[in-house]
C-alpha atoms as a PDB file:
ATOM      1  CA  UNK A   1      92.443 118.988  59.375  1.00  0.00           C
ATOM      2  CA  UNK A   2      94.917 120.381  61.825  1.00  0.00           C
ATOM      3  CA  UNK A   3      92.452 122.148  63.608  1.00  0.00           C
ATOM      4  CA  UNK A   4      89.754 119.600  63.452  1.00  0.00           C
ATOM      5  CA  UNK A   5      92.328 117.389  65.447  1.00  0.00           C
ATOM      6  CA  UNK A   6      93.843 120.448  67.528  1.00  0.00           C
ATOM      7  CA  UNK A   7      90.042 120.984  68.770  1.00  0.00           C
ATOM      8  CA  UNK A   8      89.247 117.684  69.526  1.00  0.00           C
ATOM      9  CA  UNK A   9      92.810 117.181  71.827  1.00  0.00           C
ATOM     10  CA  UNK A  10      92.083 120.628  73.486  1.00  0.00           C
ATOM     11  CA  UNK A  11      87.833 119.672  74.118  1.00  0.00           C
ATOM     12  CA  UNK A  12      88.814 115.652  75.052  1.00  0.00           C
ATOM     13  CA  UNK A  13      92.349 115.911  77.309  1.00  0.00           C
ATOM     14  CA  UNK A  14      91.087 117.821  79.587  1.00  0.00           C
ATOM     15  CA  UNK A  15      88.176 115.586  80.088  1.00  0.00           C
ATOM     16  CA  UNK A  16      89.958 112.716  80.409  1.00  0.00           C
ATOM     17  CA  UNK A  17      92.465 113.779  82.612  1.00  0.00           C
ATOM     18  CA  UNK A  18      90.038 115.542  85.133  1.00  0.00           C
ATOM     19  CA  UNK A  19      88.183 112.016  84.837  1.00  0.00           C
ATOM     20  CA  UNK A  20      91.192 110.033  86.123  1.00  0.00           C
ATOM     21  CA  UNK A  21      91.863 112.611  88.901  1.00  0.00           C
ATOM     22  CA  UNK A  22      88.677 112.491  90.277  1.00  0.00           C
ATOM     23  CA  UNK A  23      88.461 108.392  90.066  1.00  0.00           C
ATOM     24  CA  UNK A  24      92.442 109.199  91.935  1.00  0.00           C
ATOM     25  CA  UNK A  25      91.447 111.021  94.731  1.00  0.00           C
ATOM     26  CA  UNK A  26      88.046 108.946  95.273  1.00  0.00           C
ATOM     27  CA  UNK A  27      90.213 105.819  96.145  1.00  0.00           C
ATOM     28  CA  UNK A  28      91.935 107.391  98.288  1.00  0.00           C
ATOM     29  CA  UNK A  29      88.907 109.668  99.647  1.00  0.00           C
ATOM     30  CA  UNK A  30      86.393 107.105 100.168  1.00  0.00           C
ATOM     31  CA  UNK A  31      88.638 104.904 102.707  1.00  0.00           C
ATOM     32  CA  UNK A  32      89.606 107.597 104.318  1.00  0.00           C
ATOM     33  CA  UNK A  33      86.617 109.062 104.697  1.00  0.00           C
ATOM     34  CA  UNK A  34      85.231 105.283 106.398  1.00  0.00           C
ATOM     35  CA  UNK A  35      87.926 105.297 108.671  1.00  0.00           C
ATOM     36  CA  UNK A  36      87.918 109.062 109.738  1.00  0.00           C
ATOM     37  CA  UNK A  37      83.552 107.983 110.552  1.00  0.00           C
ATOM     38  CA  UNK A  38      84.770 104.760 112.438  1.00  0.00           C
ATOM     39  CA  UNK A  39      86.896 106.712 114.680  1.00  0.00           C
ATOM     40  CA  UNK A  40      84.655 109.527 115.299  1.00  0.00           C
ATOM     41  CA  UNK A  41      81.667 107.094 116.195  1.00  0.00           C
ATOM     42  CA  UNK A  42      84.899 105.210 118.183  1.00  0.00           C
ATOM     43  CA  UNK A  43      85.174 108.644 120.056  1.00  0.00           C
ATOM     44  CA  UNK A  44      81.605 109.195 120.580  1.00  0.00           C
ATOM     45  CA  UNK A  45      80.851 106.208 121.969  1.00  0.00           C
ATOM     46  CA  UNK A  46      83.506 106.287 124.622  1.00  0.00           C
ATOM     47  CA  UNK A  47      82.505 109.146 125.661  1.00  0.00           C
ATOM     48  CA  UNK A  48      78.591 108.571 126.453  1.00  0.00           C
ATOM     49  CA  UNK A  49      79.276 104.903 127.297  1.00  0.00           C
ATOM     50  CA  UNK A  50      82.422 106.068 129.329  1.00  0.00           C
ATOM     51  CA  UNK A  51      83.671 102.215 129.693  1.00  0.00           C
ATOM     52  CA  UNK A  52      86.807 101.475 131.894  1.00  0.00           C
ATOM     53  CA  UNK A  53      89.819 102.435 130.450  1.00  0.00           C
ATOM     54  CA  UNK A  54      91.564  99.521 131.036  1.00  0.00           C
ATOM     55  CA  UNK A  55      88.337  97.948 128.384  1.00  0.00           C
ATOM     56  CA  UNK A  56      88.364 100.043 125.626  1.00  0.00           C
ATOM     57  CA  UNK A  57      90.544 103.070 125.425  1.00  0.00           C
ATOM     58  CA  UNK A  58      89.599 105.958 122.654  1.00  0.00           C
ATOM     59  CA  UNK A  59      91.405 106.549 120.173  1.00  0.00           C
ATOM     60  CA  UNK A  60      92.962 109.995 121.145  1.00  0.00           C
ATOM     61  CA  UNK A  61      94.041 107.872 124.667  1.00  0.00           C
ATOM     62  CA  UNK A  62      95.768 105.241 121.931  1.00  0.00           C
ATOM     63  CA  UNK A  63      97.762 107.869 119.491  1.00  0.00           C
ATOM     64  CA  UNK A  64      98.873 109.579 122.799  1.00  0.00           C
ATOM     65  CA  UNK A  65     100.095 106.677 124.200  1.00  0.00           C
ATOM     66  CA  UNK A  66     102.070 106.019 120.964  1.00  0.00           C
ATOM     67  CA  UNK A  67     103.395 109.483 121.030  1.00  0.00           C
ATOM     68  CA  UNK A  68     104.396 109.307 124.417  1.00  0.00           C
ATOM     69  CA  UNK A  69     106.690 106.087 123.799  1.00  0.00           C
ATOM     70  CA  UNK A  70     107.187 106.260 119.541  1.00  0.00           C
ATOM     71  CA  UNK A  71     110.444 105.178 119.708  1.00  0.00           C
ATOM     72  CA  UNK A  72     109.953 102.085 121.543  1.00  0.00           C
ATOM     73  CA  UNK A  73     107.028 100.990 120.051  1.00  0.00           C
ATOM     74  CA  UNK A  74     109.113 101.380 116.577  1.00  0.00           C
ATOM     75  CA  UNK A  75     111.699  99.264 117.834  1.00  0.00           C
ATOM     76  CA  UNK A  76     109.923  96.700 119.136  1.00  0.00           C
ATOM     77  CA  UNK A  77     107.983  96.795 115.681  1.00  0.00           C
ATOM     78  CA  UNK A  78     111.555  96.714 113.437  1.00  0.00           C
ATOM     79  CA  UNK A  79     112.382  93.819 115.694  1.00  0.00           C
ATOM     80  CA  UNK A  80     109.246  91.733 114.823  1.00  0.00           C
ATOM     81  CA  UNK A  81     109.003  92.808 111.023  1.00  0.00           C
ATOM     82  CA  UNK A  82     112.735  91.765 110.898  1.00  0.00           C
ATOM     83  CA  UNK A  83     111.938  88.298 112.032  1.00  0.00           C
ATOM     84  CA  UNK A  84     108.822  88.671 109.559  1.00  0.00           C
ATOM     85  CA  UNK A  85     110.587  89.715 106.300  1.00  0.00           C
ATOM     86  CA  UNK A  86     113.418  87.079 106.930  1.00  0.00           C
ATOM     87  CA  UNK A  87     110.869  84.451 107.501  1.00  0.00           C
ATOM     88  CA  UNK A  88     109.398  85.115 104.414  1.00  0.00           C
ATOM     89  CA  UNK A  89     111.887  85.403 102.609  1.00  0.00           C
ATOM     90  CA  UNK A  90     113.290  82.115 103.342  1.00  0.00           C
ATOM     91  CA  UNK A  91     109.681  80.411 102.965  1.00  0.00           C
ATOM     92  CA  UNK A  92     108.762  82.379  99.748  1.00  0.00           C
ATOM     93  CA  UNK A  93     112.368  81.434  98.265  1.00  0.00           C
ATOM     94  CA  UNK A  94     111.946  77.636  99.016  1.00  0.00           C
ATOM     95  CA  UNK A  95     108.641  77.848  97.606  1.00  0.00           C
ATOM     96  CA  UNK A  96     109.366  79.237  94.675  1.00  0.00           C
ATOM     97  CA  UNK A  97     112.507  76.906  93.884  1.00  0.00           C
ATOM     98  CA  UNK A  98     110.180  73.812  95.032  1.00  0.00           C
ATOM     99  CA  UNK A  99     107.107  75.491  92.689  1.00  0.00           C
ATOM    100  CA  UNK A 100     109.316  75.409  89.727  1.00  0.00           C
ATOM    101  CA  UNK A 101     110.998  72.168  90.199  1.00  0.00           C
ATOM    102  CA  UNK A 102     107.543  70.718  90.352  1.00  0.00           C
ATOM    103  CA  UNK A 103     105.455  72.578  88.513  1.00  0.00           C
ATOM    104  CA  UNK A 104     106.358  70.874  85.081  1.00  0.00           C
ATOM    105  CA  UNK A 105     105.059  67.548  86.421  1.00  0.00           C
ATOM    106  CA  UNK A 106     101.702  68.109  87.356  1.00  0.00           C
ATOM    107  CA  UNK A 107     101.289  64.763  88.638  1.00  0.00           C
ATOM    108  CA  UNK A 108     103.575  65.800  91.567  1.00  0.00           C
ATOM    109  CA  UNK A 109     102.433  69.727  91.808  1.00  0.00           C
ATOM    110  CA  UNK A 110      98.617  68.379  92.020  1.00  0.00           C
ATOM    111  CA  UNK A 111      99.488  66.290  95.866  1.00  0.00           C
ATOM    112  CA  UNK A 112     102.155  68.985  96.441  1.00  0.00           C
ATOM    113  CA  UNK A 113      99.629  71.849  96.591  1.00  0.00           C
ATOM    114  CA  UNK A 114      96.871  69.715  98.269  1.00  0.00           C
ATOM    115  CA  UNK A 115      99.867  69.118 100.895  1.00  0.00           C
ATOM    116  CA  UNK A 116     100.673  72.801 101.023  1.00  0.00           C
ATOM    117  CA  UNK A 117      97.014  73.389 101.750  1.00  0.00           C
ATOM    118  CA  UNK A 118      97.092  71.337 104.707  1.00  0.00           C
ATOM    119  CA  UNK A 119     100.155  72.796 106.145  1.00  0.00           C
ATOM    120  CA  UNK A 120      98.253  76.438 105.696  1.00  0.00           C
ATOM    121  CA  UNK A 121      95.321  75.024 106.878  1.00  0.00           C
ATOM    122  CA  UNK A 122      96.927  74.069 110.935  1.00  0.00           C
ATOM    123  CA  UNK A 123      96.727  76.580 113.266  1.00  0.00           C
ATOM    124  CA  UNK A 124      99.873  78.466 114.002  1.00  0.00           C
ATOM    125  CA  UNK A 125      98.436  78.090 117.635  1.00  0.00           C
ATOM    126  CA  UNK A 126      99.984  74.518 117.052  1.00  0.00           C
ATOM    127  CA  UNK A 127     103.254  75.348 115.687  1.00  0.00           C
ATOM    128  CA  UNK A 128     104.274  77.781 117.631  1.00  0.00           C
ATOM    129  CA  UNK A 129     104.628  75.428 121.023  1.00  0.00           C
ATOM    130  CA  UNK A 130     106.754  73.348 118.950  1.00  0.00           C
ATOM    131  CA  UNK A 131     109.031  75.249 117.186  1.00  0.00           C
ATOM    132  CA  UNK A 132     109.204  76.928 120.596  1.00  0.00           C
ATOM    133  CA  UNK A 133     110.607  73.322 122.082  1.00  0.00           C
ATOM    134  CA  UNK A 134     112.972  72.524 118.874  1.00  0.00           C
ATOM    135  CA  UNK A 135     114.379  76.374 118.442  1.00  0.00           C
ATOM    136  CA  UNK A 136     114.427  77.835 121.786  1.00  0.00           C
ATOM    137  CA  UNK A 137     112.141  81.029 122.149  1.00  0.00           C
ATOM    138  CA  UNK A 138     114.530  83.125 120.491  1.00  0.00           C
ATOM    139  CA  UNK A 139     113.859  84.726 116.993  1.00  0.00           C
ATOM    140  CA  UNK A 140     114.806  81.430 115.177  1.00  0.00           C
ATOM    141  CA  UNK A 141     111.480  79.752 116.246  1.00  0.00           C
ATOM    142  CA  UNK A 142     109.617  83.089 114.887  1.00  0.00           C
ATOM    143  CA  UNK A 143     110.947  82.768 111.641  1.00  0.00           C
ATOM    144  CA  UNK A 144     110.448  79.328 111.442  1.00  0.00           C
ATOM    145  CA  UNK A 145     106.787  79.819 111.794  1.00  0.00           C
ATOM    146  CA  UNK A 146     106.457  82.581 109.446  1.00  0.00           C
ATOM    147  CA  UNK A 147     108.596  80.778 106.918  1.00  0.00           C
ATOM    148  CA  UNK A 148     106.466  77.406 107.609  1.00  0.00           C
ATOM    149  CA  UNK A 149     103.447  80.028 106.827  1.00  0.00           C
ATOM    150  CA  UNK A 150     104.820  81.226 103.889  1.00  0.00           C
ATOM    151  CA  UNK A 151     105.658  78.665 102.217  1.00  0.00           C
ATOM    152  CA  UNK A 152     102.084  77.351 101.062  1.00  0.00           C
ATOM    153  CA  UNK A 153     101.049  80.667  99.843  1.00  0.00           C
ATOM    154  CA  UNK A 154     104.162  81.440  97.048  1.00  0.00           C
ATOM    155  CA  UNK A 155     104.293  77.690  96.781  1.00  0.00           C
ATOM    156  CA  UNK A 156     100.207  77.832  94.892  1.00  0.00           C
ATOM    157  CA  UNK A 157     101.540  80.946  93.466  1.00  0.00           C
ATOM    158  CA  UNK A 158     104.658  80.241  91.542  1.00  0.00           C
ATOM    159  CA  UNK A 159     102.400  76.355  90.426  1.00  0.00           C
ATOM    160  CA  UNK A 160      99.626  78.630  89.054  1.00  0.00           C
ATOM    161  CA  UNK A 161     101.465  81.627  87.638  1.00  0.00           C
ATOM    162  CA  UNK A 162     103.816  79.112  85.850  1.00  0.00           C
ATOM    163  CA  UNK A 163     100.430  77.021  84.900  1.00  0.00           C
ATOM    164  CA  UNK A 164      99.852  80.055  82.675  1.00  0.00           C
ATOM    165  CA  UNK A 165     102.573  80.303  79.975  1.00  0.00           C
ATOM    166  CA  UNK A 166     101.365  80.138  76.846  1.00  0.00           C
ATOM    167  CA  UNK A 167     102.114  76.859  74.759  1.00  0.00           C
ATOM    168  CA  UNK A 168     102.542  78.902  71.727  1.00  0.00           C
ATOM    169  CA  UNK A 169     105.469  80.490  73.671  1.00  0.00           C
ATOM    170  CA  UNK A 170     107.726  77.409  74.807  1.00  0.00           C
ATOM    171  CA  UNK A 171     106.921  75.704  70.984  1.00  0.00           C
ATOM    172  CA  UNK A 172     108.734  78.886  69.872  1.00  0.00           C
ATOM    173  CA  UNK A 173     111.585  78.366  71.746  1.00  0.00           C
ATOM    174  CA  UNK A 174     111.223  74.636  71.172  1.00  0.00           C
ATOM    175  CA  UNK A 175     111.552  75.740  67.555  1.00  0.00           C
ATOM    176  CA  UNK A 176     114.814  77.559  68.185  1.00  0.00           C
ATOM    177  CA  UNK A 177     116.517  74.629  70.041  1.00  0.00           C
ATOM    178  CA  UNK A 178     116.316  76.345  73.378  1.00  0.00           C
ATOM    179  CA  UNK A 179     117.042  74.405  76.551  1.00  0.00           C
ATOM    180  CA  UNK A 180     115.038  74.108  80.164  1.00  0.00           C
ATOM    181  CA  UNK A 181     116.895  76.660  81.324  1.00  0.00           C
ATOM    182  CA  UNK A 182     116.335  79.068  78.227  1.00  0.00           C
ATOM    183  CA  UNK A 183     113.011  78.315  78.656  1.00  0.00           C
ATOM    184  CA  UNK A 184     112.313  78.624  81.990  1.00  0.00           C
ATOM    185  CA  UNK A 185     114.035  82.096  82.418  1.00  0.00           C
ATOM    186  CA  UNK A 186     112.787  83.360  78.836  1.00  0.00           C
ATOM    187  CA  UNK A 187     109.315  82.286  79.005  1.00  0.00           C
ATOM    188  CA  UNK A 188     108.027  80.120  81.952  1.00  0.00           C
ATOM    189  CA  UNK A 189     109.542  82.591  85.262  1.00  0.00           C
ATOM    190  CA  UNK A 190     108.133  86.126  83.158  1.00  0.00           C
ATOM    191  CA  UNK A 191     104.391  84.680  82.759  1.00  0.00           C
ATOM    192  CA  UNK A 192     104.621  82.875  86.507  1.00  0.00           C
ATOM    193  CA  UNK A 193     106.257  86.671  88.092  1.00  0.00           C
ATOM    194  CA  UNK A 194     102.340  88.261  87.973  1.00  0.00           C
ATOM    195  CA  UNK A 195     101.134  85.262  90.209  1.00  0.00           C
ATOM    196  CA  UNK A 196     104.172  85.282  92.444  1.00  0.00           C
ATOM    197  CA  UNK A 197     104.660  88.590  92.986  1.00  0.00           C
ATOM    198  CA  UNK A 198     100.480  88.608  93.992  1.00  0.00           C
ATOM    199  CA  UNK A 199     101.835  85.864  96.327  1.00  0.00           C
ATOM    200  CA  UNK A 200     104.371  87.858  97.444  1.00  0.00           C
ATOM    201  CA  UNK A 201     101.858  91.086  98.560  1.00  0.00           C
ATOM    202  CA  UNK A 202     100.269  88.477 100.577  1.00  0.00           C
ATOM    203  CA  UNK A 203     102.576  86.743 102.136  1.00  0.00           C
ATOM    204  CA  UNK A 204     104.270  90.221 103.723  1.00  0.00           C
ATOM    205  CA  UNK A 205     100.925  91.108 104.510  1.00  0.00           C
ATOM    206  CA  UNK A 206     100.540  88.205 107.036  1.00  0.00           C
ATOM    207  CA  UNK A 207     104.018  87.525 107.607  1.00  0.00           C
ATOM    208  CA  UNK A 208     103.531  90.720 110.494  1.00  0.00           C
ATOM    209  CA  UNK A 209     100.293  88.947 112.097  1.00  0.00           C
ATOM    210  CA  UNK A 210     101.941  85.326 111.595  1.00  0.00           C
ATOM    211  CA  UNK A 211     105.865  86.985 113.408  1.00  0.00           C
ATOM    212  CA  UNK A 212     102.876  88.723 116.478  1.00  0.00           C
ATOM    213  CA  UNK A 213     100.920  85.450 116.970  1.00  0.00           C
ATOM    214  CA  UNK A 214     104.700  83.493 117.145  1.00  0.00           C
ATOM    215  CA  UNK A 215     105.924  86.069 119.815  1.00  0.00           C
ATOM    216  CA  UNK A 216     102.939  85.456 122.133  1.00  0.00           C
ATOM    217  CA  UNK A 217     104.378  82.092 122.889  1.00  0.00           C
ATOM    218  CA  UNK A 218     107.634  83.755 124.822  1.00  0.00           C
ATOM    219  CA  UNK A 219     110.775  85.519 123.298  1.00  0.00           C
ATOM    220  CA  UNK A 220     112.687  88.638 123.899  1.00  0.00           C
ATOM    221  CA  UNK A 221     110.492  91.261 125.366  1.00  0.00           C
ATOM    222  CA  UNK A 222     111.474  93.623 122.805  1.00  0.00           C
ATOM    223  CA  UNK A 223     109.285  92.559 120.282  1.00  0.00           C
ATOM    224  CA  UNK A 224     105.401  93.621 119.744  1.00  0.00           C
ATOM    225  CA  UNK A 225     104.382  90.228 120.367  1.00  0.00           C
ATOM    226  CA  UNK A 226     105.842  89.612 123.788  1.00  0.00           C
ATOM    227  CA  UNK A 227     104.860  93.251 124.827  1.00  0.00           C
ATOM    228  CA  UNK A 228     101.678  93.133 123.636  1.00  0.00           C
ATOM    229  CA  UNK A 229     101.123  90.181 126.148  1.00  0.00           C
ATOM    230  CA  UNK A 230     102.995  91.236 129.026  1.00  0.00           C
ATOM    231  CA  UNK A 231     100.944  94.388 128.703  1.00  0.00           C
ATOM    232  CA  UNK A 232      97.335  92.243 128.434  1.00  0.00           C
ATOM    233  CA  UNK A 233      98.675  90.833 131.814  1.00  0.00           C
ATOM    234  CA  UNK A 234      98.510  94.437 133.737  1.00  0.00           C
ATOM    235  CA  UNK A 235      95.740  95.600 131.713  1.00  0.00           C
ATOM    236  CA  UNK A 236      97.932  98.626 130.411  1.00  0.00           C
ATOM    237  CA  UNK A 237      95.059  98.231 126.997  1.00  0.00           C
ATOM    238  CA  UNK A 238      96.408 101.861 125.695  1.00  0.00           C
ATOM    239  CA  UNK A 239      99.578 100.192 125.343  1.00  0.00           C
ATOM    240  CA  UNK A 240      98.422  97.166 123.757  1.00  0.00           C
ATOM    241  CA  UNK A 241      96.238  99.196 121.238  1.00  0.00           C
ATOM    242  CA  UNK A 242      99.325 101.422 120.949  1.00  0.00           C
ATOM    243  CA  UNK A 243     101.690  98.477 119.596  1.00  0.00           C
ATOM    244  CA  UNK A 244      98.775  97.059 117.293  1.00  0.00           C
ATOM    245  CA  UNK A 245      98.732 100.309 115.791  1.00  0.00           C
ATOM    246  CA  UNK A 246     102.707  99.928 115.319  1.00  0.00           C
ATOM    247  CA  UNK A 247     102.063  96.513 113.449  1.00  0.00           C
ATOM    248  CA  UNK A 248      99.183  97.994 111.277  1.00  0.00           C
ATOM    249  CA  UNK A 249     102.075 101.152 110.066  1.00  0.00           C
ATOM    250  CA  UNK A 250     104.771  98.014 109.696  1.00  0.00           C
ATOM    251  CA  UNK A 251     102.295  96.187 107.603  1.00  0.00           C
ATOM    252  CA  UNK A 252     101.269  99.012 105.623  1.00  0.00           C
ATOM    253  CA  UNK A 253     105.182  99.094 105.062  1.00  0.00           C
ATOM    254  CA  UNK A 254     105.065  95.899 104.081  1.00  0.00           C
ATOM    255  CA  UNK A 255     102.617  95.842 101.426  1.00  0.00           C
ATOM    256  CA  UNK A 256     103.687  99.072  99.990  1.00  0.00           C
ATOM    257  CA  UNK A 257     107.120  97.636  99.379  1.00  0.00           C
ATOM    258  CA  UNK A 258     105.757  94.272  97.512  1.00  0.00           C
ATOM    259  CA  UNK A 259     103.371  96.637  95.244  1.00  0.00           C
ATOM    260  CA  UNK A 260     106.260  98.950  94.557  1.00  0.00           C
ATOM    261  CA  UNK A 261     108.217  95.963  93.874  1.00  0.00           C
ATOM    262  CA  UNK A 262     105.280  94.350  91.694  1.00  0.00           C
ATOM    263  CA  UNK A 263     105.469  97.773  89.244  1.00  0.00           C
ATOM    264  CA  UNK A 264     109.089  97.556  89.173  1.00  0.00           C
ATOM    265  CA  UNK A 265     109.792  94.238  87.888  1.00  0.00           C
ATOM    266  CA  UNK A 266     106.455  94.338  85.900  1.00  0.00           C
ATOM    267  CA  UNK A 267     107.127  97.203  83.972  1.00  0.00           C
ATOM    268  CA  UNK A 268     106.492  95.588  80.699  1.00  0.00           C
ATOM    269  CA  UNK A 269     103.300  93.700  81.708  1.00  0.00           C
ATOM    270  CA  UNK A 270     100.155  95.048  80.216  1.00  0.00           C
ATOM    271  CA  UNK A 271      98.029  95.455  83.730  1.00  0.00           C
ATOM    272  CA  UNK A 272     100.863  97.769  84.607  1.00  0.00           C
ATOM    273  CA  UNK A 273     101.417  99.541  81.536  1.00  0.00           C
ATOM    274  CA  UNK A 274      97.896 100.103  81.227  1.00  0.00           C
ATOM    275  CA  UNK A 275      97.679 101.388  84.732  1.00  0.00           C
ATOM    276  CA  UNK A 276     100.744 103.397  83.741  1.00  0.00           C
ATOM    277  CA  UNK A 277      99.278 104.448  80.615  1.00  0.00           C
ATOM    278  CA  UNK A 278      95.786 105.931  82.717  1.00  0.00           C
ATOM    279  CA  UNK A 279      97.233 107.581  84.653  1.00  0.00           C
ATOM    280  CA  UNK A 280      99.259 110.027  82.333  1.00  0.00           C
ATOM    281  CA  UNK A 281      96.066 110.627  80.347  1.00  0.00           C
END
């Protein structure tokens, strides 16, 4: 019997775990792979089409510019992801209080998410003038636009994630004379943290674009979004490629954070235990 089973772990691990780091290193293969192609036929292109610079710059022309100026472009970047992840913040936090305050009575959640809907629905090109006029075009106007932003997006989150406890759950803790509170941080905020913390990956993720778009309006010029259009102005395009490409690495940033935070706090859910579980086969 023992070597029945000893021949079977010796013939199967091995598959398995050569299986998983193949499927591994094709995720990360395959998109690298697309966007190695992209900016080869990128560089190709410019240089039998040979466009004006000021156009189209290639991408070698872009990552030197960057180089050349690294430190100011990640400045300007930390300023604008600051205003980002404090916008956020303070949007995803209301939402989430407001989501679970609500969420019980879906009478009220119902309108309050169609509401929400609406707000992300209006174009930021709208909001941004007036926050402009009622904060001044300092950094409180650029939170308050990625905060306004925010909000809808953890707001659907936390109502649907806390939409999903089970009933079998709360009649348990019905059963043992639990109160709301009990409840809630027991049962309902656990089975609502998948859904908010999926909220939260995307809110970050825009919260960059929604703090760039904001800056455009005005603000201090050391910030990507106020650079970016000063530099549109002279047609310095390798510099406004080069600060893009500073928002894409502060993104990236971004999202890595959330997802890191997502396997942290969900250690004990079964997507990431599974996950975990793979991965060590």
């Amino acid at each position: 019997m023992v070597n029945c089973c000893s021949a079977l772990l010796e013939g199967a691990v091995p598959v398995t775990f050569r299986r998983n780091v193949f499927s591994d290193l094709a995720s990360v293969f395959v998109p690298m792979s697309i966007l190695a192609g992209f900016i080869a036929l990128w560089e190709v292109a410019m240089a039998v089409l040979q466009p004006p610079h000021y156009l189209l710059p290639s991408p070698h022309d872009i990552l030197a510019t960057w180089l050349s100026n690294y430190t100011l472009f990640l400045q300007y970047g930390f300023n604008t992801a600051r205003n980002a992840v404090v916008g956020a913040t303070l949007g995803g936090a209301a939402a989430v209080i407001c989501g679970a305050v609500l969420a019980p009575a879906k009478w009220v959640a119902r309108p309050a998410m169609a509401y929400a809907a609406m707000v992300q629905a209006t174009p930021l090109i709208v909001l941004t003038p007036l926050a402009t006029v009622w904060l001044g075009d300092g950094n409180g106007s650029k939170v308050f636009v990625v905060a306004v932003a925010s909000f809808p997006i953890m707001f659907a989150a936390t109502v649907r994630g806390l939409e999903l406890t089970p009933p079998r759950l709360e009649a348990l803790m019905a059963s043992y004379a639990a109160t709301r509170i009990q409840v809630f941080l027991k049962v309902r905020l656990p089975a609502a943290l998948p859904a908010i913390l999926s909220g939260l990956k995307v809110t970050l993720s825009s919260a960059m674009i929604i703090a760039i778009v904001a800056e455009l309006f005005g603000g201090s010029i050391d910030s990507l979004g106020t650079y970016m259009h000063q530099e549109a102005l002279f047609y310095h395009t390798s510099n406004v490629w080069a600060a893009a490409l500073t928002a894409v690495l502060y993104g990236l940033v971004l999202y890595s954070l959330a997802a890191l935070a997502e396997r942290t706090w969900l250690y004990w859910h079964p997507s990431v235990r599974a996950r975990g579980a793979q991965s060590v086969k």
